[in-house]
Protein backbone atom coordinates (compact mmCIF):
# COMPACT_ATOMS: atom_id res chain seq x y z
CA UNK A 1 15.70 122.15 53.05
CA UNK A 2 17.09 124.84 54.98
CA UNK A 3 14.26 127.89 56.96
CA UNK A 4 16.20 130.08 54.46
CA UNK A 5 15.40 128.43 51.34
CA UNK A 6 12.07 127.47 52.61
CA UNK A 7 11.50 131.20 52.76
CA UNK A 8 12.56 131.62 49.02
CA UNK A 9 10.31 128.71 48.13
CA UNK A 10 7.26 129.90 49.87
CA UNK A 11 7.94 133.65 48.45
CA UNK A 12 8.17 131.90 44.88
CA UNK A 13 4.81 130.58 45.04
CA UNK A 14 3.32 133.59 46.29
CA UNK A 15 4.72 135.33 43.09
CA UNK A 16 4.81 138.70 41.56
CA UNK A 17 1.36 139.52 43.22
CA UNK A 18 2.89 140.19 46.36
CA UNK A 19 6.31 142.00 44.96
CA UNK A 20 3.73 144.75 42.96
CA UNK A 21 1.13 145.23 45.93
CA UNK A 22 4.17 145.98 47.91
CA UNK A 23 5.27 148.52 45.23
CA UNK A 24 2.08 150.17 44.73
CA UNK A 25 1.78 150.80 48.24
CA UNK A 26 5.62 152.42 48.59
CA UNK A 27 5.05 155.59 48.87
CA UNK A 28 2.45 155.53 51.18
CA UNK A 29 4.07 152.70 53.71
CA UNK A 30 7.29 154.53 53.62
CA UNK A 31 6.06 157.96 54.93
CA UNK A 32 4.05 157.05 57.50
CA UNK A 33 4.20 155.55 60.52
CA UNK A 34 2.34 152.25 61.25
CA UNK A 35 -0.90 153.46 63.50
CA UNK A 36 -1.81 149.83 65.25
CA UNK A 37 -5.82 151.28 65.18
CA UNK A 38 -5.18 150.51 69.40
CA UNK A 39 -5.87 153.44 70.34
CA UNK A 40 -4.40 153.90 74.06
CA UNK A 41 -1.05 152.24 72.42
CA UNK A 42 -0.61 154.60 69.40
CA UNK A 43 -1.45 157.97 71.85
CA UNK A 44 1.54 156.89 73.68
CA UNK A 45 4.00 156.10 71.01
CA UNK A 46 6.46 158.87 70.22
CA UNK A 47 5.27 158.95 66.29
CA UNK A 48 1.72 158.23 66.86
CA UNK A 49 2.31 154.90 65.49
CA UNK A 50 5.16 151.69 65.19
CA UNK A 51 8.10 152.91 62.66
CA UNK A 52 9.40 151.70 60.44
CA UNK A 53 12.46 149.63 60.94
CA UNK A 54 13.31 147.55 63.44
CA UNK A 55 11.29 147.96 66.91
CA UNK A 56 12.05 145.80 70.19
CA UNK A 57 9.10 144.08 71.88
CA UNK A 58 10.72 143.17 75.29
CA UNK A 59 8.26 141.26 77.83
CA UNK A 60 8.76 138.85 80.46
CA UNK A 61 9.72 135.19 78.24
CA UNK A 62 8.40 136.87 75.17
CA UNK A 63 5.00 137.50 76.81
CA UNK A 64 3.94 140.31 78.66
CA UNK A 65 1.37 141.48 76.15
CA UNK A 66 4.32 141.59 73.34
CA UNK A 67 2.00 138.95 71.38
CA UNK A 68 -0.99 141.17 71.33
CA UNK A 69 1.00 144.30 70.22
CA UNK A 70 2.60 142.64 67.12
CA UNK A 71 -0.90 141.23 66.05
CA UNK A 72 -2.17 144.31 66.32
CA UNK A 73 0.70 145.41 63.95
CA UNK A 74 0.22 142.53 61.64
CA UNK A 75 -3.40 143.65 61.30
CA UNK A 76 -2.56 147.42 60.44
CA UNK A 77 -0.09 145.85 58.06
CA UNK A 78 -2.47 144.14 56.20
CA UNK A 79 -4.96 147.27 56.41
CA UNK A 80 -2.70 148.66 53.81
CA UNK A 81 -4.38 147.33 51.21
CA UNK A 82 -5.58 143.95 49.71
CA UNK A 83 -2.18 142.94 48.72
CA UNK A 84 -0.77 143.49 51.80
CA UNK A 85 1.01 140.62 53.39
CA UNK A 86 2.69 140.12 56.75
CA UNK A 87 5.05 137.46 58.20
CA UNK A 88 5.62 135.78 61.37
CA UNK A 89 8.50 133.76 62.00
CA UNK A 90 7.60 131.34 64.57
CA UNK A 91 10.17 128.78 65.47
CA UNK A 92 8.91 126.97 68.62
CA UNK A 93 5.06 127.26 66.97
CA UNK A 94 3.40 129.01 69.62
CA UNK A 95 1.05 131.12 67.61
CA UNK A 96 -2.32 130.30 68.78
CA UNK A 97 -4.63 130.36 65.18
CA UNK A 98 -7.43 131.00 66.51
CA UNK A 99 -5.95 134.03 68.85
CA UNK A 100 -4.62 135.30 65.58
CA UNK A 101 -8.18 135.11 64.06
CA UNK A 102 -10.24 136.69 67.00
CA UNK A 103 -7.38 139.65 66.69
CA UNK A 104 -8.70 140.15 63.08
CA UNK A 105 -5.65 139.42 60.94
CA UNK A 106 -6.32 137.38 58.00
CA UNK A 107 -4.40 134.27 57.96
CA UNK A 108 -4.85 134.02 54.09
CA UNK A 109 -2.29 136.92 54.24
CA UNK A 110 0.30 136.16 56.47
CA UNK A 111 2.98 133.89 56.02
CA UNK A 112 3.95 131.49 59.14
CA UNK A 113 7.98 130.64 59.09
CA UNK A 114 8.40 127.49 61.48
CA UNK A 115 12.53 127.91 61.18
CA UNK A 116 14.60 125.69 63.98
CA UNK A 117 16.40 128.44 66.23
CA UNK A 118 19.49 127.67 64.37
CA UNK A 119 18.08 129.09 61.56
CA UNK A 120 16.12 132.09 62.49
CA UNK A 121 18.48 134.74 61.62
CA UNK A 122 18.95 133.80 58.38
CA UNK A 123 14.76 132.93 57.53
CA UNK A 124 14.01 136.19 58.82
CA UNK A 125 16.82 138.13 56.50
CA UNK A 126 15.13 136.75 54.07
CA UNK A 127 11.58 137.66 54.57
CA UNK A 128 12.42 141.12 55.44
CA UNK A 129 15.02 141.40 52.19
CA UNK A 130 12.16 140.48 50.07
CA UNK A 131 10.41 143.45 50.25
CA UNK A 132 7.13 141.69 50.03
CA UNK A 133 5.69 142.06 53.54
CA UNK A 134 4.44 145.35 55.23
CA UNK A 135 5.44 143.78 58.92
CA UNK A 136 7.61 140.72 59.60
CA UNK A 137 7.80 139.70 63.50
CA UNK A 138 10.68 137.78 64.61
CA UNK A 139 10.09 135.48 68.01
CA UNK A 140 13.82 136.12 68.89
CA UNK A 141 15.74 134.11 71.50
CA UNK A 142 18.95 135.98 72.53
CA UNK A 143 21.49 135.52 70.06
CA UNK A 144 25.02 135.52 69.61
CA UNK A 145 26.09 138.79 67.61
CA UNK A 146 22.26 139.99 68.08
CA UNK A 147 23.57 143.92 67.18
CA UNK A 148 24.82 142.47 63.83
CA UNK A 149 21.45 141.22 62.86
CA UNK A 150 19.75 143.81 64.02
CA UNK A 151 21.77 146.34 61.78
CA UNK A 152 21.51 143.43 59.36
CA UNK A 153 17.68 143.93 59.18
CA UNK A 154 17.68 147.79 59.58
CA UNK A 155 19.84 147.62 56.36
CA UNK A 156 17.35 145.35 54.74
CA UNK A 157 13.66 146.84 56.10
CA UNK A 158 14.56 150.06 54.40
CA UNK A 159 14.28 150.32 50.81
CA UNK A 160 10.97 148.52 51.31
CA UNK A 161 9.63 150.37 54.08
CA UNK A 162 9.33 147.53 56.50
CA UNK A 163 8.37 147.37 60.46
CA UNK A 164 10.43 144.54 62.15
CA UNK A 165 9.16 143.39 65.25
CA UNK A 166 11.47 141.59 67.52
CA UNK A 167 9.71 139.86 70.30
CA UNK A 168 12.69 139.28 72.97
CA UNK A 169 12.17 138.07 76.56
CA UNK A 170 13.29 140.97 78.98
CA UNK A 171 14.42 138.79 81.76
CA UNK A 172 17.46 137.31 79.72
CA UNK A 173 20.35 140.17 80.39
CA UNK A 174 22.20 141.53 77.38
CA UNK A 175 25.60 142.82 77.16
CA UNK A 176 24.70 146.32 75.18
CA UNK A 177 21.05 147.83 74.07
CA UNK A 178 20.78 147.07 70.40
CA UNK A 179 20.48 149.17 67.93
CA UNK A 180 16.65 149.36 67.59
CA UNK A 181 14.65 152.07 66.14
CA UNK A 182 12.35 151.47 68.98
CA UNK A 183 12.36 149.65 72.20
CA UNK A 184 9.15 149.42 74.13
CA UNK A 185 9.11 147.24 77.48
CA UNK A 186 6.17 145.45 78.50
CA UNK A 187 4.45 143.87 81.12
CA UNK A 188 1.19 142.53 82.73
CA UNK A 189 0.21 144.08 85.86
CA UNK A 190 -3.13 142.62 85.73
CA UNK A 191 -5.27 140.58 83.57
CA UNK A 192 -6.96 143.62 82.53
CA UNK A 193 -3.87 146.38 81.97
CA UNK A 194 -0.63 146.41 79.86
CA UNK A 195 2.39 148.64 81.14
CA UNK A 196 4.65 150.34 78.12
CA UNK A 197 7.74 151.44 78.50
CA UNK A 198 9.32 153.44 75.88
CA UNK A 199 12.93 152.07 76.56
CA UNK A 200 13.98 153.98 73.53
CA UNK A 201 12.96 156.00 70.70
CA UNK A 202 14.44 157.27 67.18
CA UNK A 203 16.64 160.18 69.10
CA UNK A 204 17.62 157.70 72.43
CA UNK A 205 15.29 159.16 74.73
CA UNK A 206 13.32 157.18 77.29
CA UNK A 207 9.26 158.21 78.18
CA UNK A 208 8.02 157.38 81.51
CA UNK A 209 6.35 154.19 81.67
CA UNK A 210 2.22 154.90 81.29
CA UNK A 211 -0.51 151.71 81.96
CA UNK A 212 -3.29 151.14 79.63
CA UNK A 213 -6.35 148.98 78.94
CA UNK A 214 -5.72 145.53 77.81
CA UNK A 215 -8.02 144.48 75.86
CA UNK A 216 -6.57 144.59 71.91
CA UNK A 217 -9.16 141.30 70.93
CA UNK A 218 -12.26 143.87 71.33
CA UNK A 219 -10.70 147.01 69.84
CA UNK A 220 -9.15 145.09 66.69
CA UNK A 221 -12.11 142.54 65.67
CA UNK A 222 -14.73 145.91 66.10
């Protein structure tokens, strides 16, 4: 079975439940931004908060913090309400369960895509299309055509309201930006600070690059 269908299989069993939480929160997800409850993060974000859309995590090989930033999005998701679901599509398995746990997101509600790379593009259409899930975050090797999809899941985040997190490794170099709601860069100068760089916001324009305390685990499970 293809990542695609096994999207469509997986959303099947979660059933209507999902599809009429999602509604019932609609009007509240789509006008507001998505505050991440980290504190130092949202004060530097241009909306206060992740929008929605799609939003570029770039960090060193997919790292750099990027992890932390789109758990602490998956738990704001979720904060949404009790029906609130999330999804993470995951394709070389590198999310750490417990890391996931100690960041307080509730694995109950988030759905885990293990799609081959292959397939990636087309599992995470899916999810996003569905309309069921307040954030989906896409561990996104460079692509071929990666603007397409990205205006490919713009198109399909909207009438639901989603945030799309891409996490992409800034090392890899890239023809042209895409076209990303938002774009923050990150690093690690230390074990104990994250840098942001707002590459790119709603109207194109870059913010200087401000450090911050890294410590997400403490400030989410509180």
């Amino acid at each position: 079975m293809s990542a695609a269908h096994d999207v469509e299989a997986l959303l099947a069993q979660l059933g209507a439940r999902v599809h009429l939480a999602n509604v019932a929160q609609a009007t509240h997800s789509l006008s507001h931004v998505l505050v991440t409850a980290w504190p130092e993060l949202d004060a530097l974000l241009p909306d206060g908060g992740l929008p929605r859309g799609v939003v570029e995590l770039a960090a060193p090989h997919a790292r750099g913090g990027a992890t932390s930033v789109a758990l602490a999005a998956v738990r704001a998701g979720q904060a949404r309400g009790k029906g609130a679901w999330c999804a993470w599509i995951d394709p070389e398995g590198t999310l750490h369960a417990p890391g996931v746990v100690a960041a307080g997101v509730e694995l109950a509600r988030m759905l885990v895509v293990r799609a081959p790379r292959a397939g990636v593009a087309r599992a995470a259409l899916k999810a996003v299309a569905s309309g069921a899930f307040e954030v989906v975050v896409i561990d996104l090797d460079e692509v071929a055509r990666g603007e397409v999809l990205v205006r490919k899941l713009a198109l399909a985040a909207e009438p639901g309201g989603t945030t799309v997190l891409l996490l992409t490794d800034s090392t890899r170099p890239r023809g042209a930006p895409w076209p990303v709601t938002l774009r923050l860069e990150l690093s690690r100068p230390d074990v104990r600070t994250l840098s942001v760089l707002v590459a790119k916001d709603r109207r194109g324009r870059v913010h200087p690059a401000r450090t911050l305390p890294f410590r997400p685990v403490a400030l989410l499970a509180g």
